[in-house]
N, C-alpha and C. Protein backbone atom coordinates (compact mmCIF):
# COMPACT_ATOMS: atom_id res chain seq x y z
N UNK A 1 40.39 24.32 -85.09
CA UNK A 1 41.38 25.11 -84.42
C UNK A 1 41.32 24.83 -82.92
N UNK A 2 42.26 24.43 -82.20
CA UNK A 2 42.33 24.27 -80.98
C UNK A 2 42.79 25.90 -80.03
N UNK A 3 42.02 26.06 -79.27
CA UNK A 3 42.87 27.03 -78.35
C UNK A 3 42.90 26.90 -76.93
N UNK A 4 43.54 27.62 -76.09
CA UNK A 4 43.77 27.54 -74.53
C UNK A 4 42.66 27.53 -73.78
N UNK A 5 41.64 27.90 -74.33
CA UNK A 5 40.41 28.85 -73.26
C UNK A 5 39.52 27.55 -73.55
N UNK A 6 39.17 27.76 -71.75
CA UNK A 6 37.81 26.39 -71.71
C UNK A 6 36.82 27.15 -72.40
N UNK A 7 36.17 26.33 -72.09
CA UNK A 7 35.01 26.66 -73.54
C UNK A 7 33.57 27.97 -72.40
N UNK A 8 34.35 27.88 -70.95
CA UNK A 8 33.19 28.74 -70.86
C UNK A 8 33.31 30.29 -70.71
N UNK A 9 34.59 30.43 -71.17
CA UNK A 9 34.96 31.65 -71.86
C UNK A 9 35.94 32.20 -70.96
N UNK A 10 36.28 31.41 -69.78
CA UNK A 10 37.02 32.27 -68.65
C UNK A 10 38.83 31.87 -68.78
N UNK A 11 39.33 32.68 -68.03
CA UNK A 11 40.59 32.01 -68.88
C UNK A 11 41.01 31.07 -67.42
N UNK A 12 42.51 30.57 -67.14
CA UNK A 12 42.64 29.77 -65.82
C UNK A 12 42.83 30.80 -64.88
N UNK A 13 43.44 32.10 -65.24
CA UNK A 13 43.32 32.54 -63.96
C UNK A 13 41.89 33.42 -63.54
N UNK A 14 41.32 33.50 -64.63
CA UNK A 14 39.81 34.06 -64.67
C UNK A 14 39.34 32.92 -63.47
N UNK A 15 38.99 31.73 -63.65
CA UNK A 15 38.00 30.83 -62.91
C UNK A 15 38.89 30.55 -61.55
N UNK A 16 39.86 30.65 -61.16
CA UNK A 16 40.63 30.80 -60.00
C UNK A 16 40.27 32.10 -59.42
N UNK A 17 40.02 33.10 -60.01
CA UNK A 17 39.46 34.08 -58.91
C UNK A 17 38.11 33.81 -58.98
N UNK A 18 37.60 33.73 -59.96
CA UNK A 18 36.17 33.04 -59.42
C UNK A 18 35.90 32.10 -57.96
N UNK A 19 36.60 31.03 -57.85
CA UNK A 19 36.39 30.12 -56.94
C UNK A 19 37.02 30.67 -55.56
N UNK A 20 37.44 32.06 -55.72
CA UNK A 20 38.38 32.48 -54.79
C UNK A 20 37.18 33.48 -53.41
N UNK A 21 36.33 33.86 -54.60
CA UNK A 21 35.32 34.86 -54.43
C UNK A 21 34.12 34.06 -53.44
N UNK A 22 34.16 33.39 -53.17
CA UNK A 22 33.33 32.40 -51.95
C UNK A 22 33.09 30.93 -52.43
N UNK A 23 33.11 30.25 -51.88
CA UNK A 23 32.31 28.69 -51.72
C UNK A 23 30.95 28.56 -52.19
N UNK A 24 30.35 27.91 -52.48
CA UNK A 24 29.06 27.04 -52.39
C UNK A 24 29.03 26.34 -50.99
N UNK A 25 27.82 26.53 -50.21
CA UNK A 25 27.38 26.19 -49.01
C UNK A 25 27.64 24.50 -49.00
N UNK A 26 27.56 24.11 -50.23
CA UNK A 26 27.83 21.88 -50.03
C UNK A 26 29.59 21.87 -50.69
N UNK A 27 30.42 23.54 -50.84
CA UNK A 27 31.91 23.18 -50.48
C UNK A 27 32.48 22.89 -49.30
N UNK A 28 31.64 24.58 -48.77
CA UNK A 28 32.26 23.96 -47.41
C UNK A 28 31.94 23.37 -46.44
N UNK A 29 30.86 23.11 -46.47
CA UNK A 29 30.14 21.76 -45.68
C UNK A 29 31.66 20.28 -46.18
N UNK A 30 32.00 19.99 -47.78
CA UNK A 30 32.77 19.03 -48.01
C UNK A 30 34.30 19.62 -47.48
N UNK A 31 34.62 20.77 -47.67
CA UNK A 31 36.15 20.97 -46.78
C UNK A 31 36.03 20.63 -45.49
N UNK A 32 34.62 21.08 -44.26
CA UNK A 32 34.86 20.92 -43.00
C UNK A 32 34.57 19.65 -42.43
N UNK A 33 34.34 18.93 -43.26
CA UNK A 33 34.26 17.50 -43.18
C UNK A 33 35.52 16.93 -42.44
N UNK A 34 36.47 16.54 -43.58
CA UNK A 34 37.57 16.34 -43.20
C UNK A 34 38.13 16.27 -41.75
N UNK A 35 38.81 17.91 -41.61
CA UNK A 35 39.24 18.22 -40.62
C UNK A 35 38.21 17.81 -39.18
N UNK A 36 36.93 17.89 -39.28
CA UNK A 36 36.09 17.23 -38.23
C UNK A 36 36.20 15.71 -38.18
N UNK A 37 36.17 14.81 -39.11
CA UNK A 37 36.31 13.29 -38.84
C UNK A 37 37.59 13.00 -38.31
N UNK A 38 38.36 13.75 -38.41
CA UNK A 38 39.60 13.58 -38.06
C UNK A 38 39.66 13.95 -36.41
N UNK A 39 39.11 15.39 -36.27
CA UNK A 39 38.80 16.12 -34.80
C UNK A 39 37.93 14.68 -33.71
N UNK A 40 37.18 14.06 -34.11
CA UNK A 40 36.24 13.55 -33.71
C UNK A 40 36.89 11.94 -33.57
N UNK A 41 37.86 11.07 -34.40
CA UNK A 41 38.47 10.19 -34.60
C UNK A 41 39.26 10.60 -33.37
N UNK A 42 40.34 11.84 -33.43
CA UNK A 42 41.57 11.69 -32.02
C UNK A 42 40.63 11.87 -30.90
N UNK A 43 39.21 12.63 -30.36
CA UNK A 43 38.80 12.44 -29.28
C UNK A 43 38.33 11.12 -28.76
N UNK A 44 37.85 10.88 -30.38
CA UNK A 44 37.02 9.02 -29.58
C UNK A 44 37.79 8.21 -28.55
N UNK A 45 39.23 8.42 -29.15
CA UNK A 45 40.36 7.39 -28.86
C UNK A 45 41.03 8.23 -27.42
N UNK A 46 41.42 9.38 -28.07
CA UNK A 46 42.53 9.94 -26.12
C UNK A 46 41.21 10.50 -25.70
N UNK A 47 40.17 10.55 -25.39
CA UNK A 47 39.35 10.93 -23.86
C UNK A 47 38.93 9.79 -23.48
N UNK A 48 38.80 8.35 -23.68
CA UNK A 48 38.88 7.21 -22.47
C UNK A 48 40.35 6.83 -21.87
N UNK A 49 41.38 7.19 -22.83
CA UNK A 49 42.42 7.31 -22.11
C UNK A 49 43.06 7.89 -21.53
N UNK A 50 42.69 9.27 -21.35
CA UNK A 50 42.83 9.63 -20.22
C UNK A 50 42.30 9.69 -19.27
N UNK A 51 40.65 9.68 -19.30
CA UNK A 51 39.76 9.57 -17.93
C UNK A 51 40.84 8.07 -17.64
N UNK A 52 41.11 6.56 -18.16
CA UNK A 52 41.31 5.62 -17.55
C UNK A 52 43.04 6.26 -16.61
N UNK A 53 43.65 6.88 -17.27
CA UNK A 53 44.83 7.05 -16.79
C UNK A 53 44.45 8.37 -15.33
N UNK A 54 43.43 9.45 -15.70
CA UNK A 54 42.94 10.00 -14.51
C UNK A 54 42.52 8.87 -13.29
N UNK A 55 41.88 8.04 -14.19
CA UNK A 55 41.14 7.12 -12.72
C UNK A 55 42.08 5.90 -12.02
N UNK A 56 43.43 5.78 -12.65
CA UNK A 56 44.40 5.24 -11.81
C UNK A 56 45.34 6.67 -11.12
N UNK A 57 45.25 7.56 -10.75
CA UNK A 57 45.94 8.30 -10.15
C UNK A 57 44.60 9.18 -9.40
N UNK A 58 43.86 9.73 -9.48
CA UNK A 58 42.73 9.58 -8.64
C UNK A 58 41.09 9.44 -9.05
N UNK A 59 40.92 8.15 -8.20
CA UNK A 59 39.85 7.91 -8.18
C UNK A 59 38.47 8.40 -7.84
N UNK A 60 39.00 8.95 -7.26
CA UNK A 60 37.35 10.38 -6.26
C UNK A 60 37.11 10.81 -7.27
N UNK A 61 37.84 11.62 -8.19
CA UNK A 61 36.96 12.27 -9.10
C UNK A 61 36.25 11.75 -9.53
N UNK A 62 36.14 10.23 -9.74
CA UNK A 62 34.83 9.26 -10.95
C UNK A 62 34.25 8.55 -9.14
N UNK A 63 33.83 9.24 -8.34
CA UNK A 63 33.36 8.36 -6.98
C UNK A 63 33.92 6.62 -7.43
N UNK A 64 35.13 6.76 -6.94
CA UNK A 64 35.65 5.14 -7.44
C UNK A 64 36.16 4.89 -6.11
N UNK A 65 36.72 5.61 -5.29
CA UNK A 65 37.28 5.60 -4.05
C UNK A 65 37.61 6.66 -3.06
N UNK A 66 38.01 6.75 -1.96
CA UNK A 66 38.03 7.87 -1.24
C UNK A 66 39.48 9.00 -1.61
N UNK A 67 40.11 8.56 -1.99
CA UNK A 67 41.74 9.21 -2.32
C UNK A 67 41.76 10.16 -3.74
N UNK A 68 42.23 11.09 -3.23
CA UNK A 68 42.31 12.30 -4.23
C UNK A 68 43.43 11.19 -4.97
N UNK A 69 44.77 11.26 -4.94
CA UNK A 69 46.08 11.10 -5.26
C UNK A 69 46.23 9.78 -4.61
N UNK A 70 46.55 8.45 -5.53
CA UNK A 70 47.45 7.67 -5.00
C UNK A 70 48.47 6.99 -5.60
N UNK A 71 49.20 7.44 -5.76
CA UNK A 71 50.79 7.33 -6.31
C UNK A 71 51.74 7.38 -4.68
N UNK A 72 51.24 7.39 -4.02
CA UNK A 72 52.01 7.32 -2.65
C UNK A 72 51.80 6.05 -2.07
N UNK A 73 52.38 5.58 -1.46
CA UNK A 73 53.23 3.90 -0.95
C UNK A 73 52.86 4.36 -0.13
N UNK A 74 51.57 2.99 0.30
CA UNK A 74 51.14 2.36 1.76
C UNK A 74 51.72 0.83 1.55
N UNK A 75 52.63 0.81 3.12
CA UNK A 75 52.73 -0.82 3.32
C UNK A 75 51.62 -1.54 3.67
N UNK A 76 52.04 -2.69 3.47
CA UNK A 76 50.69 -3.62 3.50
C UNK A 76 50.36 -3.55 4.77
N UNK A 77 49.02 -3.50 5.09
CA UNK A 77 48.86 -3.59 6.91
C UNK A 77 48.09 -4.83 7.00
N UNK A 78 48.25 -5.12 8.23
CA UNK A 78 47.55 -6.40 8.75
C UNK A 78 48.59 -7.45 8.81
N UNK A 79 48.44 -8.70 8.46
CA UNK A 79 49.33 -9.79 8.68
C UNK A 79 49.87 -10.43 7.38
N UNK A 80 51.09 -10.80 7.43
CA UNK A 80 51.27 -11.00 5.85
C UNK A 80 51.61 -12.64 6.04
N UNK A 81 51.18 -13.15 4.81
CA UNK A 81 51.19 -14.42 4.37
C UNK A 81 52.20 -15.29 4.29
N UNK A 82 53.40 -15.84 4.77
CA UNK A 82 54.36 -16.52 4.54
C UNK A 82 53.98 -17.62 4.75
N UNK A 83 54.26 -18.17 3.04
CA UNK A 83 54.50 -19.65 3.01
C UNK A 83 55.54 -20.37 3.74
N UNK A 84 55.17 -21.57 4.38
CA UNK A 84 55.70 -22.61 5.05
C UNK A 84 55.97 -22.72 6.27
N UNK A 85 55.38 -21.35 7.13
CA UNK A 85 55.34 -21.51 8.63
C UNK A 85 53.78 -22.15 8.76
């Protein structure tokens, strides 16, 4: 005779509240997995790109140069190079 019920006596919605009723400590260790390799994958990648994109707009913060901000236009000073004089 075949019937519906797993054999460990619970029915499906019996073992759904079971599993509802807490985790096993190596579940959720395996759910927070996930979402962390993932957390840990987007930092690897955007926090050198932005320190690199911080350190072309200012450099002082990483002691790279004296200028808070330089996105502002300095002409060239000193003497400029023309070919063929």
């Amino acid at each position: 005779m075949i019937t519906s019920q797993p054999p460990t006596g619970l029915t499906v919605s019996g073992r759904q509240a079971a599993s509802r009723r807490g985790l096993p400590a190596s579940g959720f260790i395996a759910r927070l997995g996930m979402p962390l390799f993932w957390l840990l994958l987007t930092a690897f990648i955007l926090l050198p790109c932005a320190c690199f994109l911080l350190l072309a707009v200012s450099p002082r913060l990483f002691s790279q140069g004296s200028e808070w901000f330089t996105l502002t236009y300095h002409p060239v000073r000193g003497p400029v190079h023309r070919p063929g004089r």
